[in-house]
PDB file of N, CA and C in Angstrom:
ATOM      1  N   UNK A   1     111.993 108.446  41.157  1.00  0.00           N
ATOM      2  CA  UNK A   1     112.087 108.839  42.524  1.00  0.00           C
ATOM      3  C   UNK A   1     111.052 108.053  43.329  1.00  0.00           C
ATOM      4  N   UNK A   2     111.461 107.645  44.377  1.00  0.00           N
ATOM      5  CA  UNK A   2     110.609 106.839  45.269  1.00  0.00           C
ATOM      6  C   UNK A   2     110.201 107.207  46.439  1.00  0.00           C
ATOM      7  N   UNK A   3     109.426 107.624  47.066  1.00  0.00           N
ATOM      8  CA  UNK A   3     108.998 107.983  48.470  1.00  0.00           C
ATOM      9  C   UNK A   3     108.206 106.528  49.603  1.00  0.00           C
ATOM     10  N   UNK A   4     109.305 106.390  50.585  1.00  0.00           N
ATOM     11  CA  UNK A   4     108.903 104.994  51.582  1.00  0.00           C
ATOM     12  C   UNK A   4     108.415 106.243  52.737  1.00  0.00           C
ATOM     13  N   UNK A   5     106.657 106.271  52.890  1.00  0.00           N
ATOM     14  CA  UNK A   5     106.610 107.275  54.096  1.00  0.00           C
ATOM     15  C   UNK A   5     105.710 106.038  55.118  1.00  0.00           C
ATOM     16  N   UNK A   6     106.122 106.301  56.107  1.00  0.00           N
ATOM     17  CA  UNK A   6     105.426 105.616  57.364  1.00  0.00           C
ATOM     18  C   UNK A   6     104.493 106.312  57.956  1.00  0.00           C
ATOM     19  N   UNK A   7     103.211 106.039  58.265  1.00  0.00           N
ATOM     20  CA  UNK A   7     102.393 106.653  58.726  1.00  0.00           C
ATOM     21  C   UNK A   7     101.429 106.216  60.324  1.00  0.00           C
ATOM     22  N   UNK A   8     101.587 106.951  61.160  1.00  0.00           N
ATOM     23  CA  UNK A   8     101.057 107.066  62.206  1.00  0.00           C
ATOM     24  C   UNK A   8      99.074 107.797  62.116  1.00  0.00           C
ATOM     25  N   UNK A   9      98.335 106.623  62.081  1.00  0.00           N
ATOM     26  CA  UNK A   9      96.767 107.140  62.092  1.00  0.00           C
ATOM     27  C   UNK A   9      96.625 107.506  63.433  1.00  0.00           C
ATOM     28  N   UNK A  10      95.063 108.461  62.866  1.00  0.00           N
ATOM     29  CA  UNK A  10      94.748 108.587  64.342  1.00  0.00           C
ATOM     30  C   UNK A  10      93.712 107.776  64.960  1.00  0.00           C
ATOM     31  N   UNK A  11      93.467 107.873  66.402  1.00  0.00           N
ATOM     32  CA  UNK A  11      92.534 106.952  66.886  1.00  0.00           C
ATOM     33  C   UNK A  11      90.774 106.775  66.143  1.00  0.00           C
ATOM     34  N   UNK A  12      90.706 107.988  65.754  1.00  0.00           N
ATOM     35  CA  UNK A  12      89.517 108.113  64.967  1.00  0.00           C
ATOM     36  C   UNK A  12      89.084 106.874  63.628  1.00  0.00           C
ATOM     37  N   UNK A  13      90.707 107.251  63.279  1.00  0.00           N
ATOM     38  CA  UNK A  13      90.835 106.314  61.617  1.00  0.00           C
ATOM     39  C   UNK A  13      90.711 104.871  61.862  1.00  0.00           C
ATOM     40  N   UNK A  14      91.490 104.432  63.514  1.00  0.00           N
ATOM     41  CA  UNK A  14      91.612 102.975  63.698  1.00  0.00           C
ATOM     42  C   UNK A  14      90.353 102.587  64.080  1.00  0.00           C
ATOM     43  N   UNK A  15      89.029 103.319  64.373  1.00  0.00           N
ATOM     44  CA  UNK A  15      87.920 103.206  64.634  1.00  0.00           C
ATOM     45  C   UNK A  15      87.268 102.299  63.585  1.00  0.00           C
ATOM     46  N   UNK A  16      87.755 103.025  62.313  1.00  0.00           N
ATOM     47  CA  UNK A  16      86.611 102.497  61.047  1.00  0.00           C
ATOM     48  C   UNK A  16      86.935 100.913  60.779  1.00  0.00           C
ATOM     49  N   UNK A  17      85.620 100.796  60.376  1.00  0.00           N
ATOM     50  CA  UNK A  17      84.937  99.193  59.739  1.00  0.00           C
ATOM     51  C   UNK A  17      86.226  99.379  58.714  1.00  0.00           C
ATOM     52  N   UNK A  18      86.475  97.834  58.451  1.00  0.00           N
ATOM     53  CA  UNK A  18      87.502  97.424  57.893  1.00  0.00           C
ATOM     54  C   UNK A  18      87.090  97.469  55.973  1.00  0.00           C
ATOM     55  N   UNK A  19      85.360  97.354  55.840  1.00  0.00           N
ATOM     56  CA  UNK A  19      85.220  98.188  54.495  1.00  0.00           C
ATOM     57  C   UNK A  19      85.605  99.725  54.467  1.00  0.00           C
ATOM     58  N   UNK A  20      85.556 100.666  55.151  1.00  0.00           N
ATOM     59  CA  UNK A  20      86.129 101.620  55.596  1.00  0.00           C
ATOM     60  C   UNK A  20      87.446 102.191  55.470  1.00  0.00           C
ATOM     61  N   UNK A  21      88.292 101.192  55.916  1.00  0.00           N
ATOM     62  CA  UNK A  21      89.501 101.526  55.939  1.00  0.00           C
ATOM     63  C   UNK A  21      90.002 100.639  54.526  1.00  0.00           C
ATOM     64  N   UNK A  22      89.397 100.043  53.672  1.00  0.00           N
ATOM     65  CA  UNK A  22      90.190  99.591  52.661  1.00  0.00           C
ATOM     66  C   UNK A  22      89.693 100.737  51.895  1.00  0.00           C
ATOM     67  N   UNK A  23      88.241 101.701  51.525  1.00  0.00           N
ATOM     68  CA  UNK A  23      87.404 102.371  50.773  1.00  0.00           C
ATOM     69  C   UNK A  23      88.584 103.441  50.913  1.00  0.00           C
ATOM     70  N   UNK A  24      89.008 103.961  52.432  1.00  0.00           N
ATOM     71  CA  UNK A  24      90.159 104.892  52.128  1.00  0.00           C
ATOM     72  C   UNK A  24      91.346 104.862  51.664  1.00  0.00           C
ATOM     73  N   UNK A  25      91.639 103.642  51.729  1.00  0.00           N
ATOM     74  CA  UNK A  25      93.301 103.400  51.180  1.00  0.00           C
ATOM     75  C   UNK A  25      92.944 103.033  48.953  1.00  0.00           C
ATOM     76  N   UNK A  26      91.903 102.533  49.041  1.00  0.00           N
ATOM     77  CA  UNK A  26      91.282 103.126  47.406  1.00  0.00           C
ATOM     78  C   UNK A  26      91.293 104.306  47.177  1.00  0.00           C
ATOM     79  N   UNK A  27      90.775 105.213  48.074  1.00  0.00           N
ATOM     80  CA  UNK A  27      90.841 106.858  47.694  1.00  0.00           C
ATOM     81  C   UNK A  27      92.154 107.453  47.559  1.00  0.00           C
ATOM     82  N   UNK A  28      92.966 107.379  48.566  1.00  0.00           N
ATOM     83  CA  UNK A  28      94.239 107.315  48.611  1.00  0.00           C
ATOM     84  C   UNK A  28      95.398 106.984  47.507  1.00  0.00           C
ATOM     85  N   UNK A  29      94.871 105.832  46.682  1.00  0.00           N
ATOM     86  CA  UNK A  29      95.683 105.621  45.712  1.00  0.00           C
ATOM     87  C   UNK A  29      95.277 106.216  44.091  1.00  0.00           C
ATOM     88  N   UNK A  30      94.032 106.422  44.401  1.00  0.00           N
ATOM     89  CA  UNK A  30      93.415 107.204  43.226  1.00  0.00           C
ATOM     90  C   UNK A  30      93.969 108.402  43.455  1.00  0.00           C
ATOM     91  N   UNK A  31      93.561 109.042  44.574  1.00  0.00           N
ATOM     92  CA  UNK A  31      94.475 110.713  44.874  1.00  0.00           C
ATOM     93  C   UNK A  31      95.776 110.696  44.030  1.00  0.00           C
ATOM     94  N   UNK A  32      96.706 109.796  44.760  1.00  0.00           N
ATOM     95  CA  UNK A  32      98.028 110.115  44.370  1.00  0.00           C
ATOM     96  C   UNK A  32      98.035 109.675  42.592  1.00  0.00           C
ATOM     97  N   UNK A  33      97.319 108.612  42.358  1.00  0.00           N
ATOM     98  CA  UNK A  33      97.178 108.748  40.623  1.00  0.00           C
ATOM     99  C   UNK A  33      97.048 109.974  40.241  1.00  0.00           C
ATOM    100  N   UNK A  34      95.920 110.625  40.585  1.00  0.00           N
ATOM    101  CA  UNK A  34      95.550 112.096  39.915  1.00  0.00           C
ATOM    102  C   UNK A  34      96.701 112.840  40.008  1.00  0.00           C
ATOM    103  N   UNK A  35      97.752 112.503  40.729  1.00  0.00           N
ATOM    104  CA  UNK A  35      98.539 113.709  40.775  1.00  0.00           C
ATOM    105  C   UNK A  35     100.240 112.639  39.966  1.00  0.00           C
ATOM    106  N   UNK A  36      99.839 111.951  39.189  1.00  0.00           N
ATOM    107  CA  UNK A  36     100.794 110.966  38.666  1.00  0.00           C
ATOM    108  C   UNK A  36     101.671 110.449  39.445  1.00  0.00           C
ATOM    109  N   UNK A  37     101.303 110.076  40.720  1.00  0.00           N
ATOM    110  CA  UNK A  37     102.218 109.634  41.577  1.00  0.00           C
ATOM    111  C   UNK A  37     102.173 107.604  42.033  1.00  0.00           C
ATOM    112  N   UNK A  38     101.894 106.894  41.890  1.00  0.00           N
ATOM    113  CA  UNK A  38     102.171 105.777  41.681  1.00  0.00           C
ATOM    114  C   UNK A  38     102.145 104.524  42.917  1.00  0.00           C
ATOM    115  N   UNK A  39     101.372 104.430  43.608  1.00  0.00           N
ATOM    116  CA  UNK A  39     101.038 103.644  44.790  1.00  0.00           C
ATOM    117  C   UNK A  39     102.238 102.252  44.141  1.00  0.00           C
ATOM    118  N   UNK A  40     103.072 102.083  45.081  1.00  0.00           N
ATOM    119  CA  UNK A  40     104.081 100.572  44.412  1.00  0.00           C
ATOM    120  C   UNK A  40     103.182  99.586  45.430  1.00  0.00           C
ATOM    121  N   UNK A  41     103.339 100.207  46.542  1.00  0.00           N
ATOM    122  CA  UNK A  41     102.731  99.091  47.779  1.00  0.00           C
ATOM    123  C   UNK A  41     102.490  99.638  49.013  1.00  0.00           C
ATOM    124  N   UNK A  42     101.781  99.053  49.906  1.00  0.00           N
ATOM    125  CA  UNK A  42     102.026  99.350  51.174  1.00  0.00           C
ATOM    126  C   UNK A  42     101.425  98.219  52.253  1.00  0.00           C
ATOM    127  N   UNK A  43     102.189  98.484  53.170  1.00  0.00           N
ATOM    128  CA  UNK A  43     102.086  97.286  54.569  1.00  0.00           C
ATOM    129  C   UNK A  43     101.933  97.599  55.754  1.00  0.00           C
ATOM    130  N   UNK A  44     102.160  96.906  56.890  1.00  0.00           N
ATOM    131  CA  UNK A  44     102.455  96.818  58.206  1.00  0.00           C
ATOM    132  C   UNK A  44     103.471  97.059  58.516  1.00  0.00           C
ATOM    133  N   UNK A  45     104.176  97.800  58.880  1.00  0.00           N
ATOM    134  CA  UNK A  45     105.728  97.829  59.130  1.00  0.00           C
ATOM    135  C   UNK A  45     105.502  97.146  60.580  1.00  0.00           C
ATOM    136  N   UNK A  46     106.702  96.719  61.093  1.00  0.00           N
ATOM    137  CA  UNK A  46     106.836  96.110  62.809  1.00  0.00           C
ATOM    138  C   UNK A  46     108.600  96.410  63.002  1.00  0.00           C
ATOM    139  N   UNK A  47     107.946  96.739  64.641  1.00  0.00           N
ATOM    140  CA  UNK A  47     108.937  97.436  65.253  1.00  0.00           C
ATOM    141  C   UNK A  47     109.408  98.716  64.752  1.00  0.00           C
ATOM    142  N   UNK A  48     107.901  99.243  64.499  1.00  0.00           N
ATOM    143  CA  UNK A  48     108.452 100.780  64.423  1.00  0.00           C
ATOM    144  C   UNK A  48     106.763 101.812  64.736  1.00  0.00           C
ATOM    145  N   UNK A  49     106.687 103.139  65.346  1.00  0.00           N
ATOM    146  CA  UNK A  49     105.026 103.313  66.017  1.00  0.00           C
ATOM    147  C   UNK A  49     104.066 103.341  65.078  1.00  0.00           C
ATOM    148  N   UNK A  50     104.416 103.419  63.532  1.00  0.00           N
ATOM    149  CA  UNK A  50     103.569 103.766  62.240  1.00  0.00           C
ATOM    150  C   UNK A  50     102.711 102.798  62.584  1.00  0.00           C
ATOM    151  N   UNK A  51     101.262 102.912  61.916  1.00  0.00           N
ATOM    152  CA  UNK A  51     100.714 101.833  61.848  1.00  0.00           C
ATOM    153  C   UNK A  51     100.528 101.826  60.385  1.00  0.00           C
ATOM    154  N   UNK A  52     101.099 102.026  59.315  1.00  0.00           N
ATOM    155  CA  UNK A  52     101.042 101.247  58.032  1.00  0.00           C
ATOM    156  C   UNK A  52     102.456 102.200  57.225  1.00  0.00           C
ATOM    157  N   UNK A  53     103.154 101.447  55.753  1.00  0.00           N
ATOM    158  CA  UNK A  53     104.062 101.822  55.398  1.00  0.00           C
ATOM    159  C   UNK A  53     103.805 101.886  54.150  1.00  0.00           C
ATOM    160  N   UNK A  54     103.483 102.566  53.152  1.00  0.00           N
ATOM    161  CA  UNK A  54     103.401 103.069  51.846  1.00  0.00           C
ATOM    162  C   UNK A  54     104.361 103.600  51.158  1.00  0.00           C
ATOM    163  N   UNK A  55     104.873 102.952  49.722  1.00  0.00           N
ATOM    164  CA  UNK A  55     105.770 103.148  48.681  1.00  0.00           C
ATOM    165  C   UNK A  55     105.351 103.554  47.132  1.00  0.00           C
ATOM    166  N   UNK A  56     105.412 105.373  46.877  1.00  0.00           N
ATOM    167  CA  UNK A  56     104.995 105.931  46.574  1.00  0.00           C
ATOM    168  C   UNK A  56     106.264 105.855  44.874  1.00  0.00           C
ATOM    169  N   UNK A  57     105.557 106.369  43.873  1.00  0.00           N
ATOM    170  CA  UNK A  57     106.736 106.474  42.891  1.00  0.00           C
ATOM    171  C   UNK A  57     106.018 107.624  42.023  1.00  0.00           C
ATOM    172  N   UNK A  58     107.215 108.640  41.631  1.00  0.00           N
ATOM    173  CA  UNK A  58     106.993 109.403  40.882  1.00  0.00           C
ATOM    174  C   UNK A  58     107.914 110.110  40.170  1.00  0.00           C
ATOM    175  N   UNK A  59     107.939 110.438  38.602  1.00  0.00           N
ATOM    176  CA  UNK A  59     108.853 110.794  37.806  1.00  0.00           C
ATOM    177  C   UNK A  59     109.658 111.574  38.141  1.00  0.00           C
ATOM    178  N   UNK A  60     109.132 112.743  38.616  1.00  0.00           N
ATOM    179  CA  UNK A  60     110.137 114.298  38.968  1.00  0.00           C
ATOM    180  C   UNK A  60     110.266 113.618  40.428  1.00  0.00           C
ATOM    181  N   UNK A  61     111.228 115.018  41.528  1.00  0.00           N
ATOM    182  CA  UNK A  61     111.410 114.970  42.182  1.00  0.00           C
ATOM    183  C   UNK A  61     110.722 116.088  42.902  1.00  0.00           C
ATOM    184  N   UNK A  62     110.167 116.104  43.691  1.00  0.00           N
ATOM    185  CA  UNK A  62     109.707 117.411  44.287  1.00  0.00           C
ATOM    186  C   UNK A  62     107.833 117.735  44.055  1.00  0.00           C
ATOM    187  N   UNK A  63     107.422 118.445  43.662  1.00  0.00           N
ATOM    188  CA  UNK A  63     105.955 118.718  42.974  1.00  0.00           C
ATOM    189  C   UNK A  63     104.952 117.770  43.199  1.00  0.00           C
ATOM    190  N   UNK A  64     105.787 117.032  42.007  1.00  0.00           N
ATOM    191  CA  UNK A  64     104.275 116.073  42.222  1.00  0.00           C
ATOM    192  C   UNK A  64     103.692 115.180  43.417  1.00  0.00           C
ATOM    193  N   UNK A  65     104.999 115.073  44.242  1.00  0.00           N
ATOM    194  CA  UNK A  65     104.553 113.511  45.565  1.00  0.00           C
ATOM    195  C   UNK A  65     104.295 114.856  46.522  1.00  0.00           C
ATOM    196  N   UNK A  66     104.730 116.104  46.406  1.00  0.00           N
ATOM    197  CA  UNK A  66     104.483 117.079  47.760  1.00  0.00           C
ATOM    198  C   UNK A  66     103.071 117.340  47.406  1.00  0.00           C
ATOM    199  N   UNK A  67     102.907 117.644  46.353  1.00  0.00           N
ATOM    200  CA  UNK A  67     101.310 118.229  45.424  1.00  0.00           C
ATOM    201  C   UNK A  67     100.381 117.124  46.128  1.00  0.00           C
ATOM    202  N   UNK A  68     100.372 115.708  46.165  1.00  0.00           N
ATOM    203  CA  UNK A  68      99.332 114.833  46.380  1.00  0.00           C
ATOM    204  C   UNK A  68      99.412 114.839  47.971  1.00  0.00           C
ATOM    205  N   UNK A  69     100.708 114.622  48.412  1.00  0.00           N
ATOM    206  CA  UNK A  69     100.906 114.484  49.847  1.00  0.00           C
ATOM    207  C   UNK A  69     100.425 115.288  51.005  1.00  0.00           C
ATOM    208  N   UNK A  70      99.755 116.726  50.386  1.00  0.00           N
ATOM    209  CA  UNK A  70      99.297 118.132  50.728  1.00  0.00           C
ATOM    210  C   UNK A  70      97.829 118.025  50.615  1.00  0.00           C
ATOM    211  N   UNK A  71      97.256 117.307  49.395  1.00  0.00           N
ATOM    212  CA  UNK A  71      95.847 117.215  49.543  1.00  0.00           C
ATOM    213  C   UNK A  71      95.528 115.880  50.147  1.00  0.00           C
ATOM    214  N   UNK A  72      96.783 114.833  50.084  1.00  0.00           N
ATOM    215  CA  UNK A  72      96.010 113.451  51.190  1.00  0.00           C
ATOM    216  C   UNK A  72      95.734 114.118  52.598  1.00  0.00           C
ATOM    217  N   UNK A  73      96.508 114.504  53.373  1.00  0.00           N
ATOM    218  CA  UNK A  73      96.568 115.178  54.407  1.00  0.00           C
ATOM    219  C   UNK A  73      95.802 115.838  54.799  1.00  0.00           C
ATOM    220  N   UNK A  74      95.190 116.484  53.608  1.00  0.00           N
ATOM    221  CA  UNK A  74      94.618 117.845  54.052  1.00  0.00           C
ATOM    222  C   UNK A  74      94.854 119.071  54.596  1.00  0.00           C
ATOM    223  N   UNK A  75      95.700 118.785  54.406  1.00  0.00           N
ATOM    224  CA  UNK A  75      96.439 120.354  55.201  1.00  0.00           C
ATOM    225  C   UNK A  75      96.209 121.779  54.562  1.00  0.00           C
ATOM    226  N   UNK A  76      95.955 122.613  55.483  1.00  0.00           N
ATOM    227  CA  UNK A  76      95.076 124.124  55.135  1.00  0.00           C
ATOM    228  C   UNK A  76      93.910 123.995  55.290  1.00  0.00           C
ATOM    229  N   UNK A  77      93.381 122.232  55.271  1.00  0.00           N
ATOM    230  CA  UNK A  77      91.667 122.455  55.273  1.00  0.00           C
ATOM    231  C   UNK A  77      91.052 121.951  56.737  1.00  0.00           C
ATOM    232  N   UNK A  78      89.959 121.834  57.111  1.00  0.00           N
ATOM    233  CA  UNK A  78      89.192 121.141  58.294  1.00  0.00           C
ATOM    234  C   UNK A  78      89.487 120.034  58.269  1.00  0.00           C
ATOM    235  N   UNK A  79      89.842 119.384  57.118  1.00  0.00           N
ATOM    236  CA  UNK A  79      90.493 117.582  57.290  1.00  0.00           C
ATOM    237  C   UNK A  79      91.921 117.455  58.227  1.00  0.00           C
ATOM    238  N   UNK A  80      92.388 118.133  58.016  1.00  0.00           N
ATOM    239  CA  UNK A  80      93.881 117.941  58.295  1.00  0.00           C
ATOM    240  C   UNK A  80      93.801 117.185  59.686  1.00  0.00           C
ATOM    241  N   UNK A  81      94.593 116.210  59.837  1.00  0.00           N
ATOM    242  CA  UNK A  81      94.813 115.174  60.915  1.00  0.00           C
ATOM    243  C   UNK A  81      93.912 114.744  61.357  1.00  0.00           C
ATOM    244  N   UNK A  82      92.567 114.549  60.371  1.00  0.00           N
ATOM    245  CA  UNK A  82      91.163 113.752  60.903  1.00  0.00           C
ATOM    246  C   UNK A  82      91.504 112.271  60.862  1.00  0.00           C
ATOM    247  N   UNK A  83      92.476 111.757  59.947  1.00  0.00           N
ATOM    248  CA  UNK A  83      92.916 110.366  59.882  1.00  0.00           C
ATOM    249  C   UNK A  83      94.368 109.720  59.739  1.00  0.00           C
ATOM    250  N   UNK A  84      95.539 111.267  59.601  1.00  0.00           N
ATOM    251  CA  UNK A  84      96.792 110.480  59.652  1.00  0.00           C
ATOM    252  C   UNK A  84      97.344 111.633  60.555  1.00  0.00           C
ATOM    253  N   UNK A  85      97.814 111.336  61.892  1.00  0.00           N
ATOM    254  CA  UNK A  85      98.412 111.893  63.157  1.00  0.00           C
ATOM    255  C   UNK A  85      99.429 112.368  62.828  1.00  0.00           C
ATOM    256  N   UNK A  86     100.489 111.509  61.889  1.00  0.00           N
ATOM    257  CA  UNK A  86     101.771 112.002  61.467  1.00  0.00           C
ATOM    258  C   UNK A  86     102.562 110.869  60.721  1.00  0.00           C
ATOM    259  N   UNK A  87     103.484 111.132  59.902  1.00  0.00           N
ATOM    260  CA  UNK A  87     104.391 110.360  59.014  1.00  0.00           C
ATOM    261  C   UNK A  87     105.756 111.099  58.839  1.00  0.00           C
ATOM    262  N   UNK A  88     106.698 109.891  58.196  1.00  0.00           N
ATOM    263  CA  UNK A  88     107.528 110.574  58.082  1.00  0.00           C
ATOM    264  C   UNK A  88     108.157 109.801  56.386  1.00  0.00           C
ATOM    265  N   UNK A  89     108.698 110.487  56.104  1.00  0.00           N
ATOM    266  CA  UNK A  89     108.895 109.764  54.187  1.00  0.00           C
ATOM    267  C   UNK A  89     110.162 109.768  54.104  1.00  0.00           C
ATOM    268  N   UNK A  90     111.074 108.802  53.820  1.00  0.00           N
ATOM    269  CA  UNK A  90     112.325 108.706  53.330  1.00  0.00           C
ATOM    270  C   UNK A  90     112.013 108.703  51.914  1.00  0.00           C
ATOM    271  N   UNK A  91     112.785 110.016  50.736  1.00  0.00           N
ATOM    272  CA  UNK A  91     113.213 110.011  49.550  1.00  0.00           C
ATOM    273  C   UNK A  91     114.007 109.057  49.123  1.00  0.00           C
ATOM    274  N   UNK A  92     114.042 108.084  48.196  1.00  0.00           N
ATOM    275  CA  UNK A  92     114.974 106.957  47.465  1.00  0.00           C
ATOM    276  C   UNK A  92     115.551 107.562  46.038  1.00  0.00           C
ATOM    277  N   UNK A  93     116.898 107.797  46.078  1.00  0.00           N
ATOM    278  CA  UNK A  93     117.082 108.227  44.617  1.00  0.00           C
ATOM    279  C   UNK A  93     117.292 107.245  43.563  1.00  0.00           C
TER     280      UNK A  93
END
């Protein structure tokens, strides 16, 4: 199963030093490791408002990419939307 999610940062995130913003997209891919989920790639998308496009892979369907996708986010905690405004993920079967 493959997850292509596009992500919209927030102005805060586009702030950081560019060691910064690679140190998070390292954290980011370690996260989703811990949760066996599989960084394939990610880019620039153009002509579309995301400012970056990440291709996620993981065995099951369901659990595990929602499980990591819940703690990247942060959601439930004081993090939540400190650095990604919004996304949206097309499932690939």
């Amino acid at each position: 199963m493959k997850y292509i999610t596009f992500c919209e940062f927030t102005s805060e995130f586009l702030k950081l030093s560019l060691e910064e913003l690679e140190r998070s997209l390292l954290n980011w891919k370690r996260l989703a490791a811990g949760y066996k989920v599989k960084t394939l790639f990610h880019g620039l998308p153009m002509g579309v408002n995301e400012h970056a496009v990440f291709v996620f892979e993981a065995k099951k369907y369901g659990e595990q990419f929602f499980d990591f996708e819940r703690e990247w986010l942060g959601l439930g905690t004081p993090e939540a939307g400190k650095h990604v405004k919004s996304l949206r993920t097309i499932t690939v079967y």
